[in-house]
Protein backbone atom coordinates (compact mmCIF):
# COMPACT_ATOMS: atom_id res chain seq x y z
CA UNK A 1 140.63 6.22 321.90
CA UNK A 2 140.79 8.18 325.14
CA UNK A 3 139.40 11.61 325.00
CA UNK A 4 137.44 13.69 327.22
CA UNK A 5 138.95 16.75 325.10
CA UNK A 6 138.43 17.51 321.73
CA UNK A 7 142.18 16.09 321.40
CA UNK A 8 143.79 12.97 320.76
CA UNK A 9 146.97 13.72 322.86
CA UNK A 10 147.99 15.92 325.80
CA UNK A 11 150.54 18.12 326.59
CA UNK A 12 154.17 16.15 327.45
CA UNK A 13 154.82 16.33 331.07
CA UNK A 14 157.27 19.13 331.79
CA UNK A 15 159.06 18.13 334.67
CA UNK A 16 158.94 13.72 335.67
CA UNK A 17 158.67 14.66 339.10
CA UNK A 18 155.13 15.50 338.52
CA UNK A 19 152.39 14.84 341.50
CA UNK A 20 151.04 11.40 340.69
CA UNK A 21 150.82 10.64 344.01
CA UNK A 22 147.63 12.51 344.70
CA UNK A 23 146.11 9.05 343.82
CA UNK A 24 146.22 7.39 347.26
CA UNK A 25 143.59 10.17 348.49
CA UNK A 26 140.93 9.16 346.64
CA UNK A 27 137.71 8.40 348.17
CA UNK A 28 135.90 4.11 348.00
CA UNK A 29 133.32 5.42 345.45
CA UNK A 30 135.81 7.46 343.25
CA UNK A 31 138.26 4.19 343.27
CA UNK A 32 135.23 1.94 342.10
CA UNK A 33 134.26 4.80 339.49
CA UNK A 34 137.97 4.78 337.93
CA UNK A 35 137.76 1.16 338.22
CA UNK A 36 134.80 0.79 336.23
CA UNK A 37 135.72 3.61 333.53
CA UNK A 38 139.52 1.74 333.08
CA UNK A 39 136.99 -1.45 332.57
CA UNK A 40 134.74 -0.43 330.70
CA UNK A 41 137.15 1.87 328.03
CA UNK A 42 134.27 5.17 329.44
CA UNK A 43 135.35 8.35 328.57
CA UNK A 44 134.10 9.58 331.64
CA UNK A 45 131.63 8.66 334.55
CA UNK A 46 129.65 9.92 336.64
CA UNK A 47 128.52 8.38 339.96
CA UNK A 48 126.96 8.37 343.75
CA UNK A 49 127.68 4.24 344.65
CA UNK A 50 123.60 3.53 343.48
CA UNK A 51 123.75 5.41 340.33
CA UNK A 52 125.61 6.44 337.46
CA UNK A 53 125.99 8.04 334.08
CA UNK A 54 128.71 6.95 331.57
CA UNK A 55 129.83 7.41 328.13
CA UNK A 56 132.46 6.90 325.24
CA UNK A 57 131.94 10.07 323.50
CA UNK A 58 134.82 12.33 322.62
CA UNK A 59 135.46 15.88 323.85
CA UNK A 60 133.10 17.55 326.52
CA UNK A 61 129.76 16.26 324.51
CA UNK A 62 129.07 14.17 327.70
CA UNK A 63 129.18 16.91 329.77
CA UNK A 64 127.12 19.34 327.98
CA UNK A 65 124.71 16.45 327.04
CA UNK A 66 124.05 15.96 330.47
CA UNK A 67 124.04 19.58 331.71
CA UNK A 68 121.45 20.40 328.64
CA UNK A 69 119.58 17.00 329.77
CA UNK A 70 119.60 18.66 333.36
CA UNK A 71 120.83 15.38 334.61
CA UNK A 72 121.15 16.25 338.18
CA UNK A 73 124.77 14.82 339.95
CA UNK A 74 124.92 17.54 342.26
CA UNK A 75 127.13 15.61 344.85
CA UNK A 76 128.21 12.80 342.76
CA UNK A 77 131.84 11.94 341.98
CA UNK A 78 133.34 11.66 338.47
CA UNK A 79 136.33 9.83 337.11
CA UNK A 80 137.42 11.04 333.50
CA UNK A 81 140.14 10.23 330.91
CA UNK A 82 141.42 13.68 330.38
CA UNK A 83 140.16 16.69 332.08
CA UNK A 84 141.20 20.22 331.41
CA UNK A 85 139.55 23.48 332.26
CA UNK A 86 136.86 23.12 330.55
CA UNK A 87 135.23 20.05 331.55
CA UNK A 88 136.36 21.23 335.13
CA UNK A 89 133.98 23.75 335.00
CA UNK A 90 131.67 21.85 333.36
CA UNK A 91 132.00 19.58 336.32
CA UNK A 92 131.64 22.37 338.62
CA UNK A 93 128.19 23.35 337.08
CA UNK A 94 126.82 20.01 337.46
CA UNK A 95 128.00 19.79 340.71
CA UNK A 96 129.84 16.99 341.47
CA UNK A 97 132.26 16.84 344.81
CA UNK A 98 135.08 15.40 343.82
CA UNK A 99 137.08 14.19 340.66
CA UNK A 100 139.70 11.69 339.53
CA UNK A 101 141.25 12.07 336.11
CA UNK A 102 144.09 10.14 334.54
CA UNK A 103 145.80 13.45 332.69
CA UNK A 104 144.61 16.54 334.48
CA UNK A 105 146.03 20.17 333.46
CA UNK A 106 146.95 22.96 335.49
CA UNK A 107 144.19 25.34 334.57
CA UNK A 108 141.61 22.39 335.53
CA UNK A 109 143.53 21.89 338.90
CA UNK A 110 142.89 25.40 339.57
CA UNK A 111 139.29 25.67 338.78
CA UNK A 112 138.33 22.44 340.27
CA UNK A 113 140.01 23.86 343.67
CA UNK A 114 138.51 27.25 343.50
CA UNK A 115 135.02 25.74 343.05
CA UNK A 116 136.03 23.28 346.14
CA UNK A 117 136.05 19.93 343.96
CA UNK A 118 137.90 17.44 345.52
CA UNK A 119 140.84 16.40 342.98
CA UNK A 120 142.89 12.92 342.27
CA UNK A 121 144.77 12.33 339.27
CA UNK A 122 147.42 10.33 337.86
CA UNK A 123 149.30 13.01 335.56
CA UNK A 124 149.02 16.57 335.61
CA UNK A 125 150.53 18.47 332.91
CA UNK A 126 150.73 22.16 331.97
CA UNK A 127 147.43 21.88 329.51
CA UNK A 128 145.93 19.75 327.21
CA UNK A 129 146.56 19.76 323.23
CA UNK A 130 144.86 19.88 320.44
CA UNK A 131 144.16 17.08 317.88
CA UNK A 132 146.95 17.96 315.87
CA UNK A 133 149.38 18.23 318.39
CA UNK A 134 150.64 21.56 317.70
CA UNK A 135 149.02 24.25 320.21
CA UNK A 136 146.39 23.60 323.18
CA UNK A 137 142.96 22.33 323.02
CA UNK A 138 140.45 24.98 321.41
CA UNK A 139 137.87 24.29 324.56
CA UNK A 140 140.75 24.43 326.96
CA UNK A 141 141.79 27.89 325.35
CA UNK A 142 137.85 29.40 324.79
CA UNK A 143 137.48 29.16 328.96
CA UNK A 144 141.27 30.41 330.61
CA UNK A 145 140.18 33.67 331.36
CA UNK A 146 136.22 32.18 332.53
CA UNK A 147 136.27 31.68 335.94
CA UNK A 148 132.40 30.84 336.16
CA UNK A 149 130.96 27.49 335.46
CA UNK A 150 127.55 28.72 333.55
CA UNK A 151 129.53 31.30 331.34
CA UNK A 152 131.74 28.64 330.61
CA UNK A 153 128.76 26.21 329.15
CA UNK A 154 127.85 29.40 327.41
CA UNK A 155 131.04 30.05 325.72
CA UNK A 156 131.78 26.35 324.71
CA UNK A 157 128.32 25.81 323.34
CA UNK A 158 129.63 28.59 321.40
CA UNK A 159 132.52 27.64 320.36
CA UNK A 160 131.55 23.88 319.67
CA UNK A 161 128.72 25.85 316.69
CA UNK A 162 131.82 27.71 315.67
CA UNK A 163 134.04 25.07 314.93
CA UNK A 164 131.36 23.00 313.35
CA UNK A 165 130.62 25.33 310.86
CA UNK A 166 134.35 25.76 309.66
């Protein structure tokens, strides 16, 4: 199942003429990096052409496992299933240049461009939805209003206990 999100489905694309195009800009190591997570069925992965970090877990897991690790990436690029605000500020705390993600939402656009992350993605769509399909994605919605990358690993770590005690 593809997930970078604690989700199992994204938000339908509001208008068809969305920018899919942005594809064609993407850089040789970010191509091989899709490439390999489309292969491989990787949530996400991480990269720098010598070495890399994958995995297949749901949600942003990954990407707190690795900024808890201190896995340092600063510079690599990423290619990811799903990415919404969140894990684009996630991204942008562990530093990596430049991301391609098959669904992308607007919020995680905007915060990969305001902390100057190079972006590529197939679909963008307005934001990313919940498991249930019936509002938007509880990480997406803890970090709108967080523009900075280590209060958002604060306030997801958060919310990730809160939800697991429900």
């Amino acid at each position: 199942m593809v997930s970078m999100y604690l989700h199992d489905a994204v938000a339908e694309i509001e208008d068809e003429d969305h920018d899919s195009g942005k594809e064609d800009r993407m850089s040789e190591r970010l191509i091989r990096l899709k490439e390999k997570m489309e292969q491989e069925k990787y949530t996400c992965i991480i990269g720098n052409g010598t070495k890399e970090y994958s995995s297949r877990e749901r949600g942003v897991k990954p990407l707190l496992g690795w900024i808890e690790e201190n896995v340092d990436v600063r510079g690599y690029a990423a290619a990811d299933q799903v990415v919404g605000r969140a894990a684009a500020l996630l991204y942008a705390r562990l530093g990596v240049t430049e991301v391609y993600s098959r669904v992308i939402s607007e919020p995680a656009r905007k915060a990969l461009q305001d902390n100057g992350i190079e972006c590529s993605f197939g679909e963008s769509v307005p934001y990313i939805i919940n498991r249930r399909g019936d509002g938007m994605c509880p990480m997406e919605q803890t970090v709108l209003e967080i523009n900075d990358p280590d209060e958002a690993v604060t306030a997801l770590k958060e919310k990730l206990r809160s939800m697991r005690q429900q």
